[in-house]
PDB file of N, CA and C in Angstrom:
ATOM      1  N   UNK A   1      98.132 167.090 148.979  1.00  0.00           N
ATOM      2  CA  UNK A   1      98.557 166.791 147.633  1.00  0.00           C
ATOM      3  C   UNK A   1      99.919 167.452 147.418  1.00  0.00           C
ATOM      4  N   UNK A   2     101.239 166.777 147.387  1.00  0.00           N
ATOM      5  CA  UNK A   2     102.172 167.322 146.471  1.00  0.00           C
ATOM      6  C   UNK A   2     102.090 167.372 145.584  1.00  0.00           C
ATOM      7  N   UNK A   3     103.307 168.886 145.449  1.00  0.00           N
ATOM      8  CA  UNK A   3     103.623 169.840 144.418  1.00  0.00           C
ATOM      9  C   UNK A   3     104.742 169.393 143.688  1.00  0.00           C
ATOM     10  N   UNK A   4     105.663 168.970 142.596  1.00  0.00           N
ATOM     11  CA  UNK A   4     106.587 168.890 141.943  1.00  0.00           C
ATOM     12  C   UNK A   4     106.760 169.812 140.787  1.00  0.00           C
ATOM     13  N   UNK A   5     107.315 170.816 140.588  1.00  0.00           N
ATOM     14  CA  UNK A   5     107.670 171.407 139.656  1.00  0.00           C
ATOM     15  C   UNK A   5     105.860 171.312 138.862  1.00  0.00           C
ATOM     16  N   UNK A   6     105.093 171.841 139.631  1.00  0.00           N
ATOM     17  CA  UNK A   6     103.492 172.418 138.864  1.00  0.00           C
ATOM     18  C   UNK A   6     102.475 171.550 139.131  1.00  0.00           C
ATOM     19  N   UNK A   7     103.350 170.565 139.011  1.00  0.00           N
ATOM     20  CA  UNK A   7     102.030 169.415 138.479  1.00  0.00           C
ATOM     21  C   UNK A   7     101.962 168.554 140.065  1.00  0.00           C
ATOM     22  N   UNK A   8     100.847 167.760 140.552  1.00  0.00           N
ATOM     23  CA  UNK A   8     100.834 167.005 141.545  1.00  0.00           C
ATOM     24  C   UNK A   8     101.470 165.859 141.188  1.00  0.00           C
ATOM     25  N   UNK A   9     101.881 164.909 142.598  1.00  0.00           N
ATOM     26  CA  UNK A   9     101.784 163.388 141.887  1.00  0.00           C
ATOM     27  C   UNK A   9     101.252 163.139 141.374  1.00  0.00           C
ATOM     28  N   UNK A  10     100.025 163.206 141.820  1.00  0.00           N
ATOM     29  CA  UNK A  10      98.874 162.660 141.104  1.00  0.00           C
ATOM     30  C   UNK A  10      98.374 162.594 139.500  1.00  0.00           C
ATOM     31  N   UNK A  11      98.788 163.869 139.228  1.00  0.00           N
ATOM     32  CA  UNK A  11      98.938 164.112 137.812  1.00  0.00           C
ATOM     33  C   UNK A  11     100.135 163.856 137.008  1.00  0.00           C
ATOM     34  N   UNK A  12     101.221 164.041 137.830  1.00  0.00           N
ATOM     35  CA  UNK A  12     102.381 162.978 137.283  1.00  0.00           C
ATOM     36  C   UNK A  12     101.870 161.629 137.075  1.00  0.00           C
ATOM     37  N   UNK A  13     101.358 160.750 137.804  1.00  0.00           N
ATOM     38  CA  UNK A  13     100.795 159.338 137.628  1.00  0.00           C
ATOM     39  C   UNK A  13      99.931 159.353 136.759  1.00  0.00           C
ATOM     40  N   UNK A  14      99.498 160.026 136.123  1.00  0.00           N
ATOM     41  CA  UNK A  14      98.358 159.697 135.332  1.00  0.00           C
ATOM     42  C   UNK A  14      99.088 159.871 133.811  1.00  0.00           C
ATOM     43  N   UNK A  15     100.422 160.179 134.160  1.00  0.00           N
ATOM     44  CA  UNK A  15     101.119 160.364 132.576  1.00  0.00           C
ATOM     45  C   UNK A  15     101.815 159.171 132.443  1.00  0.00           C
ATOM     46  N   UNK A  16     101.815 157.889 133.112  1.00  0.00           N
ATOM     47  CA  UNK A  16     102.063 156.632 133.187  1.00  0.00           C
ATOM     48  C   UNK A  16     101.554 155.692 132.301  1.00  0.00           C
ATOM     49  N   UNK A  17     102.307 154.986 132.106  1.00  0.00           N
ATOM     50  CA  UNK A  17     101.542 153.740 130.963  1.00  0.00           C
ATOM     51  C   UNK A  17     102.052 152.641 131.368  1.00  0.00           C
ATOM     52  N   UNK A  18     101.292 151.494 131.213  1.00  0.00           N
ATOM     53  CA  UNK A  18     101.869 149.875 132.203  1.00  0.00           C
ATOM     54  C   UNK A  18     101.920 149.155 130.673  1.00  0.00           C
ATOM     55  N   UNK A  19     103.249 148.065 130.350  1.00  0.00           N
ATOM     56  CA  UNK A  19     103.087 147.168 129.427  1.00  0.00           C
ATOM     57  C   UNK A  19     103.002 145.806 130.506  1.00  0.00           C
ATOM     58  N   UNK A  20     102.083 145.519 130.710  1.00  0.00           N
ATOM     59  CA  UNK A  20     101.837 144.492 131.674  1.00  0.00           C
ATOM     60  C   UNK A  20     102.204 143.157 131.051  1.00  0.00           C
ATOM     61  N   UNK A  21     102.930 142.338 131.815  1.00  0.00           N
ATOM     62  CA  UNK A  21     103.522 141.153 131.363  1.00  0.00           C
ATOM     63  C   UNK A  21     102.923 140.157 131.806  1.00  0.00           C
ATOM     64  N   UNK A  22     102.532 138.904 131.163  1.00  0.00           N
ATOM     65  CA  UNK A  22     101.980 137.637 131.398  1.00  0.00           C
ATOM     66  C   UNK A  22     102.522 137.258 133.120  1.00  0.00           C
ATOM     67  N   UNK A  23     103.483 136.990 132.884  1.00  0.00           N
ATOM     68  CA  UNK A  23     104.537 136.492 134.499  1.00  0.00           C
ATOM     69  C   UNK A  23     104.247 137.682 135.521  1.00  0.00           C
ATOM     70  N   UNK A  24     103.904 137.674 136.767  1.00  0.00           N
ATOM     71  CA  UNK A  24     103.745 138.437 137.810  1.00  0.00           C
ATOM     72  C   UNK A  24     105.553 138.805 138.190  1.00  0.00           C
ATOM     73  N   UNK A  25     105.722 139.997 138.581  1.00  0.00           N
ATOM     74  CA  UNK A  25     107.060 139.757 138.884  1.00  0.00           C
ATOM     75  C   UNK A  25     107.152 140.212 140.629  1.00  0.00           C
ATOM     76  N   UNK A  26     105.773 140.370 141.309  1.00  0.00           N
ATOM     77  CA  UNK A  26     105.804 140.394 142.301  1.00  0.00           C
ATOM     78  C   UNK A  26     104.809 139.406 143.065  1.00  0.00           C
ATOM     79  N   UNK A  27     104.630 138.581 143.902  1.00  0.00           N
ATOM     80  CA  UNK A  27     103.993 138.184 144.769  1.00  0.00           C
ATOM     81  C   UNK A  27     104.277 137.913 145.985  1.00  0.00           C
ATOM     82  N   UNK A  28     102.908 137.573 146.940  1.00  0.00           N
ATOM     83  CA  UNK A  28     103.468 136.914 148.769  1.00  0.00           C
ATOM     84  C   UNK A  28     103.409 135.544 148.558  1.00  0.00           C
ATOM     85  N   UNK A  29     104.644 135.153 149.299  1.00  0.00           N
ATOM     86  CA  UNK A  29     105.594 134.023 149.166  1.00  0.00           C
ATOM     87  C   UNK A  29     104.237 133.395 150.225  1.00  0.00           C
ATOM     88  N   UNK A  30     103.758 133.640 150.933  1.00  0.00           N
ATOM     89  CA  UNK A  30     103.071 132.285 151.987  1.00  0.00           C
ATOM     90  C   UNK A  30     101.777 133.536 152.636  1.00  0.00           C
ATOM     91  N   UNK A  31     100.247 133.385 152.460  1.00  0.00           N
ATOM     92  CA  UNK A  31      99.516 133.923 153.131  1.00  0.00           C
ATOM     93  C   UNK A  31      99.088 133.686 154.909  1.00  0.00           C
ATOM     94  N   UNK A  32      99.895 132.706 154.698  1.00  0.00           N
ATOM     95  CA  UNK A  32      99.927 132.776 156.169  1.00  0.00           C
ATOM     96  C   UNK A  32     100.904 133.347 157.239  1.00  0.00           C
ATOM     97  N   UNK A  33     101.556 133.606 156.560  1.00  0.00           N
ATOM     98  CA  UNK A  33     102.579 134.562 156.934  1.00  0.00           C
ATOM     99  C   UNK A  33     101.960 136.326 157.265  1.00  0.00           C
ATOM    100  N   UNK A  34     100.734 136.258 156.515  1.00  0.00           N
ATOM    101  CA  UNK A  34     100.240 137.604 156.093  1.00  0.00           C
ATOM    102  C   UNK A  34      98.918 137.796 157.155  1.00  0.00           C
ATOM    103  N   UNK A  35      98.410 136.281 157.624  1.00  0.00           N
ATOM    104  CA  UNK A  35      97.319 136.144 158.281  1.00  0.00           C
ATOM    105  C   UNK A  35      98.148 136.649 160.171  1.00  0.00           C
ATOM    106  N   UNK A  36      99.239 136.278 160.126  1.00  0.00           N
ATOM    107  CA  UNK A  36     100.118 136.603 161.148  1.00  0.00           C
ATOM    108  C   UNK A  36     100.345 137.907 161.874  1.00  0.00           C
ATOM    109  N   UNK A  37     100.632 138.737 160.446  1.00  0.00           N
ATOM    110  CA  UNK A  37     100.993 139.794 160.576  1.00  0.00           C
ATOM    111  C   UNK A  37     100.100 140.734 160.610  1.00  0.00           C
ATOM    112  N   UNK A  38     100.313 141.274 162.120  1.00  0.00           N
ATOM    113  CA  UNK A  38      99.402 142.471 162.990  1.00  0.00           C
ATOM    114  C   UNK A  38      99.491 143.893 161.901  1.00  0.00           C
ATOM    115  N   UNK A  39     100.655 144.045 161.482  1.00  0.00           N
ATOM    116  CA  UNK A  39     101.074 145.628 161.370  1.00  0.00           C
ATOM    117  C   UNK A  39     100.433 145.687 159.859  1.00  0.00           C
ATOM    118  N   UNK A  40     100.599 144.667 158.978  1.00  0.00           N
ATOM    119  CA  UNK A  40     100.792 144.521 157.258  1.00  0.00           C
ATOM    120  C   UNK A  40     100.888 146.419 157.045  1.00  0.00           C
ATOM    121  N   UNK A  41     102.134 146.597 156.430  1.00  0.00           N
ATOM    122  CA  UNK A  41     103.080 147.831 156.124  1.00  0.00           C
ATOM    123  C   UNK A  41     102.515 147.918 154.665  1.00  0.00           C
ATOM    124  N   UNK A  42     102.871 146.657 154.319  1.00  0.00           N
ATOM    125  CA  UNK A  42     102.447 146.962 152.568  1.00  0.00           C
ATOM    126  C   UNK A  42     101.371 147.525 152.206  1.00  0.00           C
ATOM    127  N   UNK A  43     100.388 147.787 152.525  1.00  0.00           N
ATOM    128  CA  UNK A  43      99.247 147.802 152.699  1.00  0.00           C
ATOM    129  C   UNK A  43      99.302 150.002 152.292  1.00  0.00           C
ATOM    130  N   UNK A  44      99.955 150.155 153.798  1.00  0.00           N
ATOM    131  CA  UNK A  44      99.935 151.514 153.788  1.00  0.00           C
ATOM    132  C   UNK A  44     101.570 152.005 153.202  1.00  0.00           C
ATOM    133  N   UNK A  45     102.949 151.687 153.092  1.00  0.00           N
ATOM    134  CA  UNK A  45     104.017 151.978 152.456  1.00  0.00           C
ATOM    135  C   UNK A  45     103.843 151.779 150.646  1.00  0.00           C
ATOM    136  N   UNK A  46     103.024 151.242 149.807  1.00  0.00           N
ATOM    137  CA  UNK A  46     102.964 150.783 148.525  1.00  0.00           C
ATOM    138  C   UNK A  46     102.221 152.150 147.944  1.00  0.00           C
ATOM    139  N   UNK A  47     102.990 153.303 147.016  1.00  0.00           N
ATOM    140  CA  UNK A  47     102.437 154.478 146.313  1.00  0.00           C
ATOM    141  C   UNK A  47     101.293 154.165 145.583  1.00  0.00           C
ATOM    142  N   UNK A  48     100.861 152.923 145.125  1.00  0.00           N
ATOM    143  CA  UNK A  48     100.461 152.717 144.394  1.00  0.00           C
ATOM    144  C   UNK A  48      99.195 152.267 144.791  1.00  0.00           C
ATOM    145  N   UNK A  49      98.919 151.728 146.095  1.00  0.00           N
ATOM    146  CA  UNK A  49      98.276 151.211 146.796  1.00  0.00           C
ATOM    147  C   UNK A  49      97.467 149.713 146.738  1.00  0.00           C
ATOM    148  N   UNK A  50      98.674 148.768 146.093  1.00  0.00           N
ATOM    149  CA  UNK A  50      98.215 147.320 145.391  1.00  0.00           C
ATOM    150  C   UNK A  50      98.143 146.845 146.427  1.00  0.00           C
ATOM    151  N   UNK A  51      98.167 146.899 147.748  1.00  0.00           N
ATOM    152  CA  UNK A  51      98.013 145.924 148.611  1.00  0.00           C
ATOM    153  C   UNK A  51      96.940 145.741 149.111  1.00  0.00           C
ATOM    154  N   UNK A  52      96.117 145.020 149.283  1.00  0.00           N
ATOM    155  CA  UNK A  52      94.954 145.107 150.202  1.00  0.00           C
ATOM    156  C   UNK A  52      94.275 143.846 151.001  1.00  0.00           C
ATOM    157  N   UNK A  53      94.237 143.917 152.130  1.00  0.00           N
ATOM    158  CA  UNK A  53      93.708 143.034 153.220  1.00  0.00           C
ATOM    159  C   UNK A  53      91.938 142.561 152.997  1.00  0.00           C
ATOM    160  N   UNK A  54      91.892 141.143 152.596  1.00  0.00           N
ATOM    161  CA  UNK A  54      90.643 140.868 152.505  1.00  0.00           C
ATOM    162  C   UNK A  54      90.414 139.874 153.713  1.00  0.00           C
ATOM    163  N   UNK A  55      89.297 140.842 154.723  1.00  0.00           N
ATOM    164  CA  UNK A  55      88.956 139.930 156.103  1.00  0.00           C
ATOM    165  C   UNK A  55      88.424 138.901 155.214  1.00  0.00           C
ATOM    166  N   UNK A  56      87.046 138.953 154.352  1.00  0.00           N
ATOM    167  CA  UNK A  56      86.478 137.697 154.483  1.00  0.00           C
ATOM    168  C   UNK A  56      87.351 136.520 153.998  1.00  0.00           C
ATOM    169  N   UNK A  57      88.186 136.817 153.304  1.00  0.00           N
ATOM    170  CA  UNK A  57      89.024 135.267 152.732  1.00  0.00           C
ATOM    171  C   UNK A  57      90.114 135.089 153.506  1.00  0.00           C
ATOM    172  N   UNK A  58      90.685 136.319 154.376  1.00  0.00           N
ATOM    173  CA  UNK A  58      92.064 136.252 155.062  1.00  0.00           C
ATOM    174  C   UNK A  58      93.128 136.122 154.471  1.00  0.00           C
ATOM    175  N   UNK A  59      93.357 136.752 153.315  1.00  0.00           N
ATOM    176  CA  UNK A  59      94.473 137.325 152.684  1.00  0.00           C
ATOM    177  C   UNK A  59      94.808 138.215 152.262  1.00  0.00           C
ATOM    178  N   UNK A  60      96.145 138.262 151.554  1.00  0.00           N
ATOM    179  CA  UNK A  60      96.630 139.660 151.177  1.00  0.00           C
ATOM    180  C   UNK A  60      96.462 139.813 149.439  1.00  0.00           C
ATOM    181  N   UNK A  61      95.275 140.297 148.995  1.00  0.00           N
ATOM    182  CA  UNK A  61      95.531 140.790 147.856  1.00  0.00           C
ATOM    183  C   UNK A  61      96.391 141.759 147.196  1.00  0.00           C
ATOM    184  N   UNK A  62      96.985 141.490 145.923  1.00  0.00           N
ATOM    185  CA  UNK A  62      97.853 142.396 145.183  1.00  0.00           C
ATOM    186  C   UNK A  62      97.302 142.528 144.000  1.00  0.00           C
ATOM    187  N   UNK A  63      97.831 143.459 143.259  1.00  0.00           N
ATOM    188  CA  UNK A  63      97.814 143.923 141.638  1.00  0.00           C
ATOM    189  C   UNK A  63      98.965 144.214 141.301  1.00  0.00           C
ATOM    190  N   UNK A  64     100.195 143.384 140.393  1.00  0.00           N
ATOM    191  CA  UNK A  64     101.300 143.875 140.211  1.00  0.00           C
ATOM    192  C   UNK A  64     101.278 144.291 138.744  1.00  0.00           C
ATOM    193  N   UNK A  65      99.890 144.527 137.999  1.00  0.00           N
ATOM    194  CA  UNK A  65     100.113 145.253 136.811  1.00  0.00           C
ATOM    195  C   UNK A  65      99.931 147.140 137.263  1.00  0.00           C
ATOM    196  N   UNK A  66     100.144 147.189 138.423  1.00  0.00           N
ATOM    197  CA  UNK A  66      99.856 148.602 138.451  1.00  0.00           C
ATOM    198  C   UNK A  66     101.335 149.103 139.352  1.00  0.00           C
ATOM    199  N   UNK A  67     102.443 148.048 139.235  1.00  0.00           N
ATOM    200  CA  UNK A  67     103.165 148.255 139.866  1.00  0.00           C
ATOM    201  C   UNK A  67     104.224 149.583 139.531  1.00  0.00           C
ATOM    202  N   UNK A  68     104.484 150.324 140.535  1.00  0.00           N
ATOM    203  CA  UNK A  68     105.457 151.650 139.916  1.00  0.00           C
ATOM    204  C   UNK A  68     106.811 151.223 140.062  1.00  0.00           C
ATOM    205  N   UNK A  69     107.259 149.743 140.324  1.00  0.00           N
ATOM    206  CA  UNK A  69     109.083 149.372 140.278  1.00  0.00           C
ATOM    207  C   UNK A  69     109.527 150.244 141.640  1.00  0.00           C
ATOM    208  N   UNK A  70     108.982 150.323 142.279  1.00  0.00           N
ATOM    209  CA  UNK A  70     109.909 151.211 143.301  1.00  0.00           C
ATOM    210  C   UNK A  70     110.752 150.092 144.426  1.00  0.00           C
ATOM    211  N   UNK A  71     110.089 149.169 144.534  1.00  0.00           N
ATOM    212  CA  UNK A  71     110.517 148.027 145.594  1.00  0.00           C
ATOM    213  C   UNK A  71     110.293 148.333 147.360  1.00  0.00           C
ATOM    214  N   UNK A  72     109.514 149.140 147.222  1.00  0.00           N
ATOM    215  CA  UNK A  72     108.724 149.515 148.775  1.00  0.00           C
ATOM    216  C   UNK A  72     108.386 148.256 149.669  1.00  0.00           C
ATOM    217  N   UNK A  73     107.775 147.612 148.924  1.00  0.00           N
ATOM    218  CA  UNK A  73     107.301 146.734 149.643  1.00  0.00           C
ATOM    219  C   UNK A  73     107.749 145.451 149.740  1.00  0.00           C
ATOM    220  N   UNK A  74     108.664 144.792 148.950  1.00  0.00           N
ATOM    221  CA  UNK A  74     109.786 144.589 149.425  1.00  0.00           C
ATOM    222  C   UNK A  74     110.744 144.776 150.392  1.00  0.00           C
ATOM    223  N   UNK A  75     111.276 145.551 150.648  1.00  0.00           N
ATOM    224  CA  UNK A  75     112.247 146.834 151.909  1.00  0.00           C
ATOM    225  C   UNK A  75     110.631 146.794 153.054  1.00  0.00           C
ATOM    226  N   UNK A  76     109.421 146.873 153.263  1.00  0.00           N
ATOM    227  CA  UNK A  76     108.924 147.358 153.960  1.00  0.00           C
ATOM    228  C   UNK A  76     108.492 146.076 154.837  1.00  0.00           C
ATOM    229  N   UNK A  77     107.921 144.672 154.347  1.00  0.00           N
ATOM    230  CA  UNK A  77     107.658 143.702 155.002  1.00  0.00           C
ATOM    231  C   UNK A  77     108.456 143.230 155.999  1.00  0.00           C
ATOM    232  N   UNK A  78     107.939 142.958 157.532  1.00  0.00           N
ATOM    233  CA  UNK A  78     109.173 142.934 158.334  1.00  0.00           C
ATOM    234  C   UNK A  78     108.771 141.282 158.498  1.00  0.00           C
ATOM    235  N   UNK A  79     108.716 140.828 157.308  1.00  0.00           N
ATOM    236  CA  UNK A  79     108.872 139.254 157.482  1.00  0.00           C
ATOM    237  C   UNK A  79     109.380 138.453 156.299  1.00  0.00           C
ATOM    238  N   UNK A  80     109.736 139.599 155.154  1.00  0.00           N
ATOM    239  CA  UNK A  80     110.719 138.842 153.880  1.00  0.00           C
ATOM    240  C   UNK A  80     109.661 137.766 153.765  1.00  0.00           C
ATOM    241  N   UNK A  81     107.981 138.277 153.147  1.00  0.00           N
ATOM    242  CA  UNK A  81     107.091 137.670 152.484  1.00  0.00           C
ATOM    243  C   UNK A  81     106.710 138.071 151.077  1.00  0.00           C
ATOM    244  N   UNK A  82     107.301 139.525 150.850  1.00  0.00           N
ATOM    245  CA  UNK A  82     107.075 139.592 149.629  1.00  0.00           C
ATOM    246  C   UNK A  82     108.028 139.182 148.548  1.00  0.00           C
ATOM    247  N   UNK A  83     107.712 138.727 147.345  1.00  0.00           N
ATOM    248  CA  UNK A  83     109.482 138.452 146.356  1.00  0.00           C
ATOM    249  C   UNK A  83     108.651 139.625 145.742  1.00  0.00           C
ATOM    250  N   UNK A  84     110.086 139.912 144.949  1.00  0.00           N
ATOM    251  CA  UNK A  84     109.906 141.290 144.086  1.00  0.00           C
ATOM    252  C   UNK A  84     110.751 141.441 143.343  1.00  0.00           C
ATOM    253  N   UNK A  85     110.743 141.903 141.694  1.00  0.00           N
ATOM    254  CA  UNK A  85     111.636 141.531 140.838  1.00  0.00           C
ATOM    255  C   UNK A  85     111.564 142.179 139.709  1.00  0.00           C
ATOM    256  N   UNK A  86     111.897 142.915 138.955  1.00  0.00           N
ATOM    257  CA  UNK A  86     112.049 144.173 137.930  1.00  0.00           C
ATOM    258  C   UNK A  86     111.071 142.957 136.922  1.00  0.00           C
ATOM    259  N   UNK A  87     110.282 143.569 136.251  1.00  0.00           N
ATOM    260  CA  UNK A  87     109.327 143.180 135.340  1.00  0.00           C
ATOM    261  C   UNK A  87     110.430 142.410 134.210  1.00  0.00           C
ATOM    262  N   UNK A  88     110.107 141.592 133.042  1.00  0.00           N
ATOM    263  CA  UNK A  88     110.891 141.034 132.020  1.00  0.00           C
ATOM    264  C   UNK A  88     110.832 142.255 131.259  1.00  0.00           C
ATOM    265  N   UNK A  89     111.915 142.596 130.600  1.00  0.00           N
ATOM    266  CA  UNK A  89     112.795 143.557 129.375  1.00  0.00           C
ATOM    267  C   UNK A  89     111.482 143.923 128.738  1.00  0.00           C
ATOM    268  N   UNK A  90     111.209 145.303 129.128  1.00  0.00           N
ATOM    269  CA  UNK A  90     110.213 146.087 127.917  1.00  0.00           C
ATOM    270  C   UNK A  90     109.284 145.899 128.747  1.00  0.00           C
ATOM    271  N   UNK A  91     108.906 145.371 129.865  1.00  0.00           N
ATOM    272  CA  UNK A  91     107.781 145.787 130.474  1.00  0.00           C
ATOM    273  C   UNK A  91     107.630 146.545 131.554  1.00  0.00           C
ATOM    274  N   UNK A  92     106.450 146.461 132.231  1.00  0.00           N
ATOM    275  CA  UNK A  92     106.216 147.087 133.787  1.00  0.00           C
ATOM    276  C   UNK A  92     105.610 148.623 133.408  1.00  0.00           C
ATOM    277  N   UNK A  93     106.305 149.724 133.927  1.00  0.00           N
ATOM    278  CA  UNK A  93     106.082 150.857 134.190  1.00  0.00           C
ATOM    279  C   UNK A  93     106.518 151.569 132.851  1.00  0.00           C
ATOM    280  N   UNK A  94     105.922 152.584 132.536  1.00  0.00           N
ATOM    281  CA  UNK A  94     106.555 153.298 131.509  1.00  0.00           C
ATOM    282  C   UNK A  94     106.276 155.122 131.968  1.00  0.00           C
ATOM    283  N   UNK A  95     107.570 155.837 132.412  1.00  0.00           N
ATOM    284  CA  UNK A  95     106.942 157.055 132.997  1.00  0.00           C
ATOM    285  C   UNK A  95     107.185 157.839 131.839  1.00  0.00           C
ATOM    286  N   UNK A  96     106.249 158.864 131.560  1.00  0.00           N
ATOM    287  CA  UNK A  96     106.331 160.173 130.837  1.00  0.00           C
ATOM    288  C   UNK A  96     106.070 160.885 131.107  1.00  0.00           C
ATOM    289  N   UNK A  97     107.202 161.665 131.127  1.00  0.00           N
ATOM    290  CA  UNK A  97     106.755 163.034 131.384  1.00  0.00           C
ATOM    291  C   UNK A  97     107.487 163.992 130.412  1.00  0.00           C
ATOM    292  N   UNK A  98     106.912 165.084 130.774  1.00  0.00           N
ATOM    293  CA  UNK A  98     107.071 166.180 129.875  1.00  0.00           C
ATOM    294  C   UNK A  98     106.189 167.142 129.464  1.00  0.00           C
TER     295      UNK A  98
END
């Protein structure tokens, strides 16, 4: 568990608030692209941990209302399957701290 100035991540994240927007502003462009891919990065590079591999259906599930804007997974797919795109004005992530 990291330390930041007292508090863990972990407890930093929990001082988070999501205004979740109708429009997804992240998804995978083609699951078969995902059925392909041996390594899937997103999976383990995403802080947030929205990615997840479902054997029985053979795809890549997401949750982009829990998204932290960082663009990891984006930068991390080595097949330019994910799009990824700052939430619409006033939404997404809201950090507080203090």
């Amino acid at each position: 568990m990291s330390k930041l100035f007292g508090l863990s991540i972990e407890d930093k994240l929990a001082t988070t608030h999501f205004e979740v927007d109708d429009k997804p502003h992240i998804w995978i462009k083609d699951q078969e692209v995902c059925r392909k891919c041996s390594e899937k990065p997103c999976q383990i590079a995403c802080p947030a941990r929205l990615y997840q591999w479902n054997e029985e259906t053979q795809e890549m599930l997401y949750n982009y209302e829990g998204c932290l804007e960082c663009g990891t997974c984006l930068l991390i797919c080595p097949h330019d399957n994910v799009h990824w795109s700052y939430p619409s004005g006033g939404m997404g992530v809201v950090y507080r701290f203090g």
